[in-house]
C-alpha atoms as a PDB file:
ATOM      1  CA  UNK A   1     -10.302  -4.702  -0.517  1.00  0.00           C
ATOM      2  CA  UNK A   2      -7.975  -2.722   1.361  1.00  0.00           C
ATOM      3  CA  UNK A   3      -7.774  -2.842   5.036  1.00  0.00           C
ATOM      4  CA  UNK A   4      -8.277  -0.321   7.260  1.00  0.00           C
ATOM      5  CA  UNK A   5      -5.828   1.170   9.822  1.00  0.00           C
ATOM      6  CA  UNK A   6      -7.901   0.110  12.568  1.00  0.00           C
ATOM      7  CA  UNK A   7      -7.702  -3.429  11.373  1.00  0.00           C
ATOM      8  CA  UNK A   8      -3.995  -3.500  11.851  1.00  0.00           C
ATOM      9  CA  UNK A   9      -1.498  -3.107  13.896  1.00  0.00           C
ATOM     10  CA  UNK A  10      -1.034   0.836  13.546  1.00  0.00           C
ATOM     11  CA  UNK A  11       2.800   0.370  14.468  1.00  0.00           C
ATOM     12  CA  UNK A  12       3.819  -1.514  11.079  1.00  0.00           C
ATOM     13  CA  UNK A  13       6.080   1.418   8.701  1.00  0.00           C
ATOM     14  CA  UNK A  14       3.835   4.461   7.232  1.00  0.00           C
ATOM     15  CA  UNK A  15       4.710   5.736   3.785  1.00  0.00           C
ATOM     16  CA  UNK A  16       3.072   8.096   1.863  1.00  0.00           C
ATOM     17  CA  UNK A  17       0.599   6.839  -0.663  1.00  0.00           C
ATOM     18  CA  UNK A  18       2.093   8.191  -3.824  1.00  0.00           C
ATOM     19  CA  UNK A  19       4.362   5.635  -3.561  1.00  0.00           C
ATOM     20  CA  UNK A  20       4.734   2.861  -6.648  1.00  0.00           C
ATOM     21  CA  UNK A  21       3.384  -0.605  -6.263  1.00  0.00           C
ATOM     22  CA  UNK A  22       7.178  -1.918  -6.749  1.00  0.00           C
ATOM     23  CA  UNK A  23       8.409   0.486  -4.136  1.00  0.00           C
ATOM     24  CA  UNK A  24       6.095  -0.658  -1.840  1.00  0.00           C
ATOM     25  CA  UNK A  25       6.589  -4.187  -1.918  1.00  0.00           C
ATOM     26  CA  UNK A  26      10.407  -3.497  -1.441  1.00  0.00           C
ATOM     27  CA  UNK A  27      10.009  -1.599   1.556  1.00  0.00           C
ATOM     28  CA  UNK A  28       7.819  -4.740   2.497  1.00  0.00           C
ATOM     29  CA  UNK A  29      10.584  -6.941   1.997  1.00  0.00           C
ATOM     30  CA  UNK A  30      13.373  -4.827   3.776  1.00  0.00           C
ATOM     31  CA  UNK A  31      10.941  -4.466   6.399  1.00  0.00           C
ATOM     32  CA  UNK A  32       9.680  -7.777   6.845  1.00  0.00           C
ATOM     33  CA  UNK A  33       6.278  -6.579   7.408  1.00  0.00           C
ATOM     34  CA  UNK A  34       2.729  -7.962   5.442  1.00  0.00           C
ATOM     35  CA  UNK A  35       1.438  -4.622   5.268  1.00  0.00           C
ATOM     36  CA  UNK A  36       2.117  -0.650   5.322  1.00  0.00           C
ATOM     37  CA  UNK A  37       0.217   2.134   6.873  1.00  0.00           C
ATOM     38  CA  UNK A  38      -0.090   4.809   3.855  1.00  0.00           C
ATOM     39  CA  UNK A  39      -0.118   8.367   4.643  1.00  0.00           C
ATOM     40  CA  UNK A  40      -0.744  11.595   2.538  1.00  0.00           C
ATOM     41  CA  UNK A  41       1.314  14.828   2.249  1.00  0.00           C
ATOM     42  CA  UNK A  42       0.190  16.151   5.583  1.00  0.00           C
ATOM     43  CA  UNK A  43       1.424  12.862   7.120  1.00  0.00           C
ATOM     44  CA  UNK A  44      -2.555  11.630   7.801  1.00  0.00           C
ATOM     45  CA  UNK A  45      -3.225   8.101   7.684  1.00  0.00           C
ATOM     46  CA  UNK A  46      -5.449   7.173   4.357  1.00  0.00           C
ATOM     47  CA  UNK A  47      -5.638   3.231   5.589  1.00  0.00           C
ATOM     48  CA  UNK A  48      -3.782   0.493   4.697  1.00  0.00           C
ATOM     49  CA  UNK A  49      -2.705  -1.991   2.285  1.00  0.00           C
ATOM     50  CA  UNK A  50      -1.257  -5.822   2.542  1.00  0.00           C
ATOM     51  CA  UNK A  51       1.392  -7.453   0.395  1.00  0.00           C
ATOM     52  CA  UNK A  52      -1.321  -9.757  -0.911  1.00  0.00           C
ATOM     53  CA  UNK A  53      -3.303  -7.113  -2.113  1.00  0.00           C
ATOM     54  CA  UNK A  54      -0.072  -5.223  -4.337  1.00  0.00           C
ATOM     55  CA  UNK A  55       1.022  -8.658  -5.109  1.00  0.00           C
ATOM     56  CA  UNK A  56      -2.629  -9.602  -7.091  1.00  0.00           C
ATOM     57  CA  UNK A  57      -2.871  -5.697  -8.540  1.00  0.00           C
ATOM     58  CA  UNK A  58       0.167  -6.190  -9.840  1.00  0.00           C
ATOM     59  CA  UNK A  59      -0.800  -9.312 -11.437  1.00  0.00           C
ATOM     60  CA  UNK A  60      -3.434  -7.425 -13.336  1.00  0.00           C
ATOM     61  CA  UNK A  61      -4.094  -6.785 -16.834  1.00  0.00           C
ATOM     62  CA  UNK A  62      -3.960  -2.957 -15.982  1.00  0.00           C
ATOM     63  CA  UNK A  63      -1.064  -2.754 -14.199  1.00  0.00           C
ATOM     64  CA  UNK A  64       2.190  -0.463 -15.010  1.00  0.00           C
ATOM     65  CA  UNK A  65       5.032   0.517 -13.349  1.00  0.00           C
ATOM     66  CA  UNK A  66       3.795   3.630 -12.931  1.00  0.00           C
ATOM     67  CA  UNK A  67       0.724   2.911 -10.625  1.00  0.00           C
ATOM     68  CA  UNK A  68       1.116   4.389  -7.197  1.00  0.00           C
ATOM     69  CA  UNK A  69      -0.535   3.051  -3.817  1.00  0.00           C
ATOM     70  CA  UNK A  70      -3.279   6.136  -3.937  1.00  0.00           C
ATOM     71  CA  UNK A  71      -4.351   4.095  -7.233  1.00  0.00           C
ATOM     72  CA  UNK A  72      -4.464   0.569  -5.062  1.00  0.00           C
ATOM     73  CA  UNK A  73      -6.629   2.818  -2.881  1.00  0.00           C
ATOM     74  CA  UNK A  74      -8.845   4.182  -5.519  1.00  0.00           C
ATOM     75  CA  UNK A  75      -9.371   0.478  -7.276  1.00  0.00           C
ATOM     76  CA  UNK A  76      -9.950  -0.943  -4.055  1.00  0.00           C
ATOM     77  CA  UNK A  77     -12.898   0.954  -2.382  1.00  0.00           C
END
């Protein structure tokens, strides 16, 4: 399940949610932060997502390399 914005601290990095799984959890690390705000192209929050929650998708059977966080989104609603 993917947490909403509301839920979090709305002050933690935004990045747009087209963004791959691997991306994301290296702007994580950089950033030092257990989650990220995701955005769309107009810059309009879409929610949220943890490193737990990348960290277990990408543990899936279905992942690739190729999945982006919209897909994280999509999986977990």
């Amino acid at each position: 399940m993917v947490a909403t914005v509301e839920d979090m601290n709305a002050s933690g990095p935004r990045v747009r949610d087209d963004m791959t799984v691997e991306v994301a959890l290296s702007v994580m690390a950089s950033a030092r932060v257990e989650f990220l705000v995701l955005c769309d192209g107009d810059d309009q929050s879409t929610g949220s997502v943890t490193r737990a929650e990348l960290v277990a998708h990408r543990g899936s059977s279905t992942y690739t390399g190729r999945i982006r966080l919209q897909d994280v989104l999509a999986v977990s609603c």
